[in-house]
C-alpha atoms as a PDB file:
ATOM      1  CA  UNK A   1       0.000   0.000   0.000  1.00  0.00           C
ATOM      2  CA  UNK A   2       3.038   2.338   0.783  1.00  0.00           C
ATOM      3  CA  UNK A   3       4.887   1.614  -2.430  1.00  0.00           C
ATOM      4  CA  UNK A   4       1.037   2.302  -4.228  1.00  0.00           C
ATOM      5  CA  UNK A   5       0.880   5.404  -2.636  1.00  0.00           C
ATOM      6  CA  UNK A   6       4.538   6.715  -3.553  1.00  0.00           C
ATOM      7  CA  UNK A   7       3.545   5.808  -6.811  1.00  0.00           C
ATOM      8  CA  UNK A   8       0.653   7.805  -7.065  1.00  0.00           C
ATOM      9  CA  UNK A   9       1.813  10.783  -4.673  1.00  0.00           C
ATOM     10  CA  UNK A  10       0.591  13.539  -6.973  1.00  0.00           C
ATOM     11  CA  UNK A  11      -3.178  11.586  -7.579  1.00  0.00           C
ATOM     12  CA  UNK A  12      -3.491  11.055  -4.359  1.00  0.00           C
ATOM     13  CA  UNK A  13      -2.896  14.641  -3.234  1.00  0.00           C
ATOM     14  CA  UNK A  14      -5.235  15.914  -5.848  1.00  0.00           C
ATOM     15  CA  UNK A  15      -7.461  13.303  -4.648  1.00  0.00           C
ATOM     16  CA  UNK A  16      -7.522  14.280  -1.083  1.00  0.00           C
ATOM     17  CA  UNK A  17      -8.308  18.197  -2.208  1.00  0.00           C
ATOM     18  CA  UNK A  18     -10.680  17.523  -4.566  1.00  0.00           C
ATOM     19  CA  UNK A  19     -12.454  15.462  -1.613  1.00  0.00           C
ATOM     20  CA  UNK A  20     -12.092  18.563   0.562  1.00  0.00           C
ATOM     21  CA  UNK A  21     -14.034  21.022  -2.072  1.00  0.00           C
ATOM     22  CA  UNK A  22     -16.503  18.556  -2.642  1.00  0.00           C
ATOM     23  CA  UNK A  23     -17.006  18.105   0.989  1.00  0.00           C
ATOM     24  CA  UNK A  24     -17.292  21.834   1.710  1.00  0.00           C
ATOM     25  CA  UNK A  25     -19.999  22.191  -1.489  1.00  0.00           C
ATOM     26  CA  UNK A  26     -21.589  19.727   0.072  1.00  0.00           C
ATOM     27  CA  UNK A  27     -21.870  20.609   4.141  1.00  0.00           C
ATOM     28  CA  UNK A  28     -21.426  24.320   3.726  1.00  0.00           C
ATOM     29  CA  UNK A  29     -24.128  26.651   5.230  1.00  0.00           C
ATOM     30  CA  UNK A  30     -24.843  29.877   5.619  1.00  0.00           C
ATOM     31  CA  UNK A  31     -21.819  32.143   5.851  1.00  0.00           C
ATOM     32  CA  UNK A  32     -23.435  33.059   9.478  1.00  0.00           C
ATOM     33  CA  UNK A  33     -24.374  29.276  10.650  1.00  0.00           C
ATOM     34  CA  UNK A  34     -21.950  28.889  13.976  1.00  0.00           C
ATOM     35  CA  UNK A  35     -21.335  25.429  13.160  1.00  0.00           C
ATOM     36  CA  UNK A  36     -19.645  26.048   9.705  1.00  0.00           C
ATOM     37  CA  UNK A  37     -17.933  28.914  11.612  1.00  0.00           C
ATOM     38  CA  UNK A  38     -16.137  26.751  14.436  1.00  0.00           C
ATOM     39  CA  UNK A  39     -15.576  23.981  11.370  1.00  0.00           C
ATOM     40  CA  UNK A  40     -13.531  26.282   9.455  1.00  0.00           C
ATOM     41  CA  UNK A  41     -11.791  27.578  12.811  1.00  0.00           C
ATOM     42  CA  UNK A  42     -10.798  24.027  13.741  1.00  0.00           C
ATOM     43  CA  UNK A  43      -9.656  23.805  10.198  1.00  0.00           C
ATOM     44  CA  UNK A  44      -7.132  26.409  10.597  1.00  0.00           C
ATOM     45  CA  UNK A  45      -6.380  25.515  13.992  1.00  0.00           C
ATOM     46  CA  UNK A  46      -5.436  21.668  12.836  1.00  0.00           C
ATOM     47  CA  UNK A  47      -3.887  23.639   9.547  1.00  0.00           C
ATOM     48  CA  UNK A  48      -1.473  25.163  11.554  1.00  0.00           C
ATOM     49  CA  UNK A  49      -0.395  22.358  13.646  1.00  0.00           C
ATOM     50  CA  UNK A  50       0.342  20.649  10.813  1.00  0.00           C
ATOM     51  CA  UNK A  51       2.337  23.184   9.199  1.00  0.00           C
ATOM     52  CA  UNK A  52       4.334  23.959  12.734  1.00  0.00           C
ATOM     53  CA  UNK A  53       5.343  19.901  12.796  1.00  0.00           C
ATOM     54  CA  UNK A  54       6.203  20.535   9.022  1.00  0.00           C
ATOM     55  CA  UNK A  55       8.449  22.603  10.577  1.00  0.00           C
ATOM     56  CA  UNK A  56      10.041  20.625  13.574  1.00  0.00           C
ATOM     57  CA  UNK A  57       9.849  17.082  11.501  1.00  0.00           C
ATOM     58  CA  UNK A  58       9.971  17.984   7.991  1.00  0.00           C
ATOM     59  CA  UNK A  59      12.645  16.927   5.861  1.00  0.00           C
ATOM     60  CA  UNK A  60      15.647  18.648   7.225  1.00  0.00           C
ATOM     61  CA  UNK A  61      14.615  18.515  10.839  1.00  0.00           C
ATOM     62  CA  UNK A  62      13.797  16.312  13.499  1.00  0.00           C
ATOM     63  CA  UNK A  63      11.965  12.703  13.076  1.00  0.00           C
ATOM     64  CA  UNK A  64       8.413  12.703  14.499  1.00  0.00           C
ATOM     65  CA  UNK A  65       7.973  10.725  17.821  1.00  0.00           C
ATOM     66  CA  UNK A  66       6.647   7.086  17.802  1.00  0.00           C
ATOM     67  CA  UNK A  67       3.016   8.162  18.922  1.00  0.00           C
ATOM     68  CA  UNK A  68       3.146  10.520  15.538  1.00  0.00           C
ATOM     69  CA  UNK A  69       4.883   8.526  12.769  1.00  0.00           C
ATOM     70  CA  UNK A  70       1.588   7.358  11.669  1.00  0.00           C
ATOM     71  CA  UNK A  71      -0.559   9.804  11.217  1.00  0.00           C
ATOM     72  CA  UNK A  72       2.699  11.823   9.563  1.00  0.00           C
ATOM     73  CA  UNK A  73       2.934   9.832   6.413  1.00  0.00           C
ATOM     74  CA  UNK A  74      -0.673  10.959   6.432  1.00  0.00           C
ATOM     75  CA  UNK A  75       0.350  14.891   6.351  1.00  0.00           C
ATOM     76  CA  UNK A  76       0.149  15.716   2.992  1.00  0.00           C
ATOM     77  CA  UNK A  77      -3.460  14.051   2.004  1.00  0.00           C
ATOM     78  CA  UNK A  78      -4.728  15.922   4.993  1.00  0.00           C
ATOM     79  CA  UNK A  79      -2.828  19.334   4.264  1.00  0.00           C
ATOM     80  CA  UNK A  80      -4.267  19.293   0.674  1.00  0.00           C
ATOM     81  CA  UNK A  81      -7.971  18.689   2.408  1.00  0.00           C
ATOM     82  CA  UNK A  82      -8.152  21.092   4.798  1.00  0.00           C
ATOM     83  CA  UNK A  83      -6.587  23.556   1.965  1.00  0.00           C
ATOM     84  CA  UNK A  84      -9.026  22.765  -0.055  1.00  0.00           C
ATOM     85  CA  UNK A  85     -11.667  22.825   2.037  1.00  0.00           C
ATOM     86  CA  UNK A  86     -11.432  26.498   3.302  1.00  0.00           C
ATOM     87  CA  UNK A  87     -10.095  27.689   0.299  1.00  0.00           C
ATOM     88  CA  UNK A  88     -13.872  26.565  -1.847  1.00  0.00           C
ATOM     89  CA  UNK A  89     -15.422  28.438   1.498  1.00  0.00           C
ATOM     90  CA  UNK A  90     -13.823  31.216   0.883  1.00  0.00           C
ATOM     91  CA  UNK A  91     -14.321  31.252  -3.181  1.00  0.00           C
ATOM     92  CA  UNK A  92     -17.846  30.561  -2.839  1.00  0.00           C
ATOM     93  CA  UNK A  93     -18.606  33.074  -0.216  1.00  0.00           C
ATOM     94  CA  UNK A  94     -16.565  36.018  -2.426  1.00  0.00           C
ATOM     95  CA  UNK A  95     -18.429  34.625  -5.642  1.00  0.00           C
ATOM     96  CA  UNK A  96     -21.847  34.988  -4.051  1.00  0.00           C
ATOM     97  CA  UNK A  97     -21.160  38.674  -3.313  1.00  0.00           C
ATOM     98  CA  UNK A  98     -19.490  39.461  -6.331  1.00  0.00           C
ATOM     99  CA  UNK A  99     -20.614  42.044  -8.604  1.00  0.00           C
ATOM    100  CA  UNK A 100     -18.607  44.681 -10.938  1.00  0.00           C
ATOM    101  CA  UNK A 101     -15.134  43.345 -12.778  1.00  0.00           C
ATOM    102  CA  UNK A 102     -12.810  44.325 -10.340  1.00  0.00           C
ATOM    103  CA  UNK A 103     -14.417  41.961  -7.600  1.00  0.00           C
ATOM    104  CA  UNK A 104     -15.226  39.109 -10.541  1.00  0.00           C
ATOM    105  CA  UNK A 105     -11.408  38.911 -11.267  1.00  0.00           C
ATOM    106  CA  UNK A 106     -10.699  38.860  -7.425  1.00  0.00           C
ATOM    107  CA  UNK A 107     -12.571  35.790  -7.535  1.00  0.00           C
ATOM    108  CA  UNK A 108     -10.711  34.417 -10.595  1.00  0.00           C
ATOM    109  CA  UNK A 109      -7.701  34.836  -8.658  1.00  0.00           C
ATOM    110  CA  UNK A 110      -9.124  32.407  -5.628  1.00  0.00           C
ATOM    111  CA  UNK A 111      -9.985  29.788  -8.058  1.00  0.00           C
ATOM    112  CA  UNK A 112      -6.475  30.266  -9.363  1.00  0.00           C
ATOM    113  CA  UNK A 113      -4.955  29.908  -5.770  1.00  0.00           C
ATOM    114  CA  UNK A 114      -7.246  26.642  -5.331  1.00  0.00           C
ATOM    115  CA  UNK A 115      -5.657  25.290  -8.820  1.00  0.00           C
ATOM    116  CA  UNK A 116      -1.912  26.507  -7.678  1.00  0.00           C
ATOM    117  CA  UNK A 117      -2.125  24.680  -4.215  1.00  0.00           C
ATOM    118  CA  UNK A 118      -1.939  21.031  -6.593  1.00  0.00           C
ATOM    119  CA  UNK A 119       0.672  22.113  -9.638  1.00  0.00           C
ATOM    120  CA  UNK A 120       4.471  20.759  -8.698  1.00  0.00           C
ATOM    121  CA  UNK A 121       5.645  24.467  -9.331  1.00  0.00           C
ATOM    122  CA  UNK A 122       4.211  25.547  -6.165  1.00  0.00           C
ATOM    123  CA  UNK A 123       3.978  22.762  -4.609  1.00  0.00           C
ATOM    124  CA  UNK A 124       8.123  22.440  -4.998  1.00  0.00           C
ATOM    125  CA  UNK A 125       8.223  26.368  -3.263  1.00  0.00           C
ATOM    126  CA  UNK A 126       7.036  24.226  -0.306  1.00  0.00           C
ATOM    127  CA  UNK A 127       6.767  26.652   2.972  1.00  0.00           C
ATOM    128  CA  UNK A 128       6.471  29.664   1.179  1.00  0.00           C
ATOM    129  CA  UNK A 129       3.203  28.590  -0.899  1.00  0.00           C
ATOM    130  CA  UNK A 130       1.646  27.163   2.212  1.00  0.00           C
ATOM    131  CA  UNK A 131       2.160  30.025   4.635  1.00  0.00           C
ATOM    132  CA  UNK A 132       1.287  32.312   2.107  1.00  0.00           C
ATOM    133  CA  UNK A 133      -2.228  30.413   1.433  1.00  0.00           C
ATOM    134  CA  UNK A 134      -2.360  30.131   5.422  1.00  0.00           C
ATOM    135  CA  UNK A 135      -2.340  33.894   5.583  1.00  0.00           C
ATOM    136  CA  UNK A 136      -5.230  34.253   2.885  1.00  0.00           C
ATOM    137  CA  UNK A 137      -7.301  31.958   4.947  1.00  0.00           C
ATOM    138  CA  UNK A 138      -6.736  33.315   8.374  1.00  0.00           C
ATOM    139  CA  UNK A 139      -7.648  36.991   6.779  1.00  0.00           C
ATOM    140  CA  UNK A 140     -10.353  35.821   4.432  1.00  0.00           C
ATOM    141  CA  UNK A 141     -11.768  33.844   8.047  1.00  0.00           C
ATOM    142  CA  UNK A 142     -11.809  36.682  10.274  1.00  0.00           C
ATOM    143  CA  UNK A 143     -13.039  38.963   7.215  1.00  0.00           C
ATOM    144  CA  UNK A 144     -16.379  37.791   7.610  1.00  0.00           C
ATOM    145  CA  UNK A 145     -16.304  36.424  11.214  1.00  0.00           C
ATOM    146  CA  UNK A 146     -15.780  39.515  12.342  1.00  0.00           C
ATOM    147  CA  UNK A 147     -19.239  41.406  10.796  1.00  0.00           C
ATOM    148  CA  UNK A 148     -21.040  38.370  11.700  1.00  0.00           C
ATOM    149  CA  UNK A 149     -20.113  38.680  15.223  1.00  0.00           C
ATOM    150  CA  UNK A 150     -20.315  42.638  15.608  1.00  0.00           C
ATOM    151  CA  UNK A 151     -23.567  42.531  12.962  1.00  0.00           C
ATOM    152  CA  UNK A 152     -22.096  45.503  10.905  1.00  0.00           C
ATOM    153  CA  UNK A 153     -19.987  45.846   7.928  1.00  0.00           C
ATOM    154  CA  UNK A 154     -16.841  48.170   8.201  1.00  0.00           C
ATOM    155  CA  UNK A 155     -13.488  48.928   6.697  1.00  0.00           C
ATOM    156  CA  UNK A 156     -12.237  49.062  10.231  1.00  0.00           C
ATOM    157  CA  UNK A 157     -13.417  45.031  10.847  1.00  0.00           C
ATOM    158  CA  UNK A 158     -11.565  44.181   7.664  1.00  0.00           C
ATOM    159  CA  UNK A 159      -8.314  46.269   8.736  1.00  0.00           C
ATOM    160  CA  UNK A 160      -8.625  44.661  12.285  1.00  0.00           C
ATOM    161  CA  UNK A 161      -9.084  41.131  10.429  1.00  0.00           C
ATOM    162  CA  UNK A 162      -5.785  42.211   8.910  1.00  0.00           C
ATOM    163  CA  UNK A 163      -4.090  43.286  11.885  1.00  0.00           C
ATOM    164  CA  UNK A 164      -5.309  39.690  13.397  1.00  0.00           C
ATOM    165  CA  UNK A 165      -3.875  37.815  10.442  1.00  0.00           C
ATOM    166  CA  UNK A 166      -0.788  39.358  10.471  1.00  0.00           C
ATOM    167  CA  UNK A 167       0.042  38.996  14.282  1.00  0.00           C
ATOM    168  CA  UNK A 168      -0.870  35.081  13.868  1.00  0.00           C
ATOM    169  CA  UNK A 169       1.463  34.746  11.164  1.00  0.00           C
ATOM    170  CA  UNK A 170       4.291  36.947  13.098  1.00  0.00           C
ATOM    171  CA  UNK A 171       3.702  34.093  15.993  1.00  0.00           C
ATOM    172  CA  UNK A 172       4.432  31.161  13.110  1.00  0.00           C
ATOM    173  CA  UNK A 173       7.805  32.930  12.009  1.00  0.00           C
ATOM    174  CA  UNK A 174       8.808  33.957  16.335  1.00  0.00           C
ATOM    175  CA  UNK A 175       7.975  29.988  17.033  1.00  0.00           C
ATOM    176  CA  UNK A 176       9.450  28.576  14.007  1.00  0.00           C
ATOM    177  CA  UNK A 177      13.083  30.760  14.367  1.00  0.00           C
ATOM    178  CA  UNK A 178      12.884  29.452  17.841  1.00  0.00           C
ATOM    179  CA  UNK A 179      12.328  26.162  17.170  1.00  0.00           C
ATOM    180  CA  UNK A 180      14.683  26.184  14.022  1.00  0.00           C
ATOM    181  CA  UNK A 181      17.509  28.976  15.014  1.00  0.00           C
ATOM    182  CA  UNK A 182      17.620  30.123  11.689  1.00  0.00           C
ATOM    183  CA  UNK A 183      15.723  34.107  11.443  1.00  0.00           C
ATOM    184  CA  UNK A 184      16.400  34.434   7.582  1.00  0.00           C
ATOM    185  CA  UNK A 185      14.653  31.003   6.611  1.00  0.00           C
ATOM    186  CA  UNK A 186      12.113  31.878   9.053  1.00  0.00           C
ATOM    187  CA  UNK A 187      11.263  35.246   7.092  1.00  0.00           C
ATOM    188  CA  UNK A 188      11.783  34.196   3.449  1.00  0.00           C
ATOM    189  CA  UNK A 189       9.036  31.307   4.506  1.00  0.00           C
ATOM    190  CA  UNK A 190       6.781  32.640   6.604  1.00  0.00           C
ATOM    191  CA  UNK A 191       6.504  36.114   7.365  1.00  0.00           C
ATOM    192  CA  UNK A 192       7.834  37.781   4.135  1.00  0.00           C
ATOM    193  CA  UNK A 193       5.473  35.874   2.206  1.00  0.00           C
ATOM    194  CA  UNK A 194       2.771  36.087   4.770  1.00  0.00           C
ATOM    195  CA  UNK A 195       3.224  39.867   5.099  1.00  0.00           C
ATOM    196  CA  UNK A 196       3.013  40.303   1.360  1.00  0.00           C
ATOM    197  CA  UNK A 197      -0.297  38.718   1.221  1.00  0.00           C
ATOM    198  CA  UNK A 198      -1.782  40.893   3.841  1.00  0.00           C
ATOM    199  CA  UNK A 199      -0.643  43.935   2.442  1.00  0.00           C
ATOM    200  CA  UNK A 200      -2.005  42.570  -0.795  1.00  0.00           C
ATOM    201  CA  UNK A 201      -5.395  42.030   0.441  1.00  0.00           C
ATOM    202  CA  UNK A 202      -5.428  45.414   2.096  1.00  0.00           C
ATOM    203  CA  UNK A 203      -4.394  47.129  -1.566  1.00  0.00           C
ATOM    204  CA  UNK A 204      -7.293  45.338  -2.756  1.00  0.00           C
ATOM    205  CA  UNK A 205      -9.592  46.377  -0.319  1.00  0.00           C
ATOM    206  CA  UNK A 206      -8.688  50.104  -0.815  1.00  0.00           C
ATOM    207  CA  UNK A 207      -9.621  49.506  -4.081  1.00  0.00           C
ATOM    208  CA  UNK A 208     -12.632  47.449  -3.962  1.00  0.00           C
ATOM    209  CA  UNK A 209     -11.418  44.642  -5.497  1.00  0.00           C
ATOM    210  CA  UNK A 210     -12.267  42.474  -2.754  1.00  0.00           C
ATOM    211  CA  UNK A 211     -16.444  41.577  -2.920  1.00  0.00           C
ATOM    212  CA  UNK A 212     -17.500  42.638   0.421  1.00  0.00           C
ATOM    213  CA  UNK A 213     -18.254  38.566   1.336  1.00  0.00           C
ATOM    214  CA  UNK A 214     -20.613  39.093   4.943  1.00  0.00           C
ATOM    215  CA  UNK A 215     -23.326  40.410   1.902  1.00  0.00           C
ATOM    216  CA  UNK A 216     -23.664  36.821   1.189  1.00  0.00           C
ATOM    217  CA  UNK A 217     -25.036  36.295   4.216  1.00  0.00           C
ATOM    218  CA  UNK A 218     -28.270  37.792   2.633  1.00  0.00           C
END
């Protein structure tokens, strides 16, 4: 079964996040429904404890403990669900409150994220892609948890989603050039990428490019 799986690595992967958009098209609820919200917020939680033993017992580093060496050749099948899971949320939540081009190609650009998280190219960029996805989801999350929970829609809530997103990934790249003792691979993986994304988003925002996604909620 091992040697099957090495064998099909890359159809199993697409496998496993095709199963995780499916799944979400499937189960997903209103964009206000508490249950989907604590789903997708044990999503990212699990998300990033995956990507932190990444980290510690990746390649290059440390091998897992006994208890975790078999659910680790797991890692990948489950990164690619939960990726793919929250990132069809998050498309189908911006392409419900879509409307004008600018927020239409915004959406083209998820879909294109969703189709970059399975081509080698990225996939070979390995930390980088990942964090940088990580940080669209955490501030794509909070972007509409946030209006749910207040009940209004502001520019503020989507600069403080921002803010939120950007201090969780600063917490990856402390704990990770801790853990690692290396500040420069900690950066160009984590928070350089990370950072760019939120500023990204933010540019977008100014500009209206982003579809203002609590509207779907209507």
């Amino acid at each position: 079964l091992r040697a099957f799986r090495v064998e099909h690595a890359r159809a199993e992967a697409t496998l496993f996040f095709g199963l995780g958009f499916l799944f979400d098209i499937l189960t997903l609820e209103r964009i206000d429904n508490w249950i989907t919200l604590v789903q997708q917020a044990v999503y990212l939680v699990v998300l990033g404890w995956f990507l932190m033993l990444e980290q510690r017992h990746g390649d290059d580093g440390t091998p897992p403990p006994r208890w975790l060496s078999r659910v680790w050749q797991f890692r990948e099948p489950a990164i690619h669900f939960l990726f793919g899971s929250l990132l069809s949320s998050y498309a189908l939540f911006y392409f419900k409150s879509a409307s004008g081009l600018t927020a239409i190609l915004f959406v083209g650009i998820v879909f294109v994220l969703l189709l970059a998280n399975e081509l080698p190219h990225f996939r070979r960029l390995g930390p980088v892609i990942r964090y940088a996805l990580m940080s669209f989801c955490i501030t794509s999350y909070f972007a509409y948890l946030l209006p749910v929970i207040f009940g209004f829609l502001s520019p503020w809530l989507f600069a403080t989603a921002v803010l939120l997103a950007s201090a969780i990934i600063y917490a990856f790249f402390r704990a990770v050039w801790k853990l690692r003792g290396e500040p420069w691979t900690a950066a160009l993986h984590i928070w350089i990428p990370g950072s760019l994304i939120q500023a990204l988003l933010l540019a977008l925002y100014i500009f209206r490019a982003i579809p203002p996604v609590p509207l779907s909620v209507q």
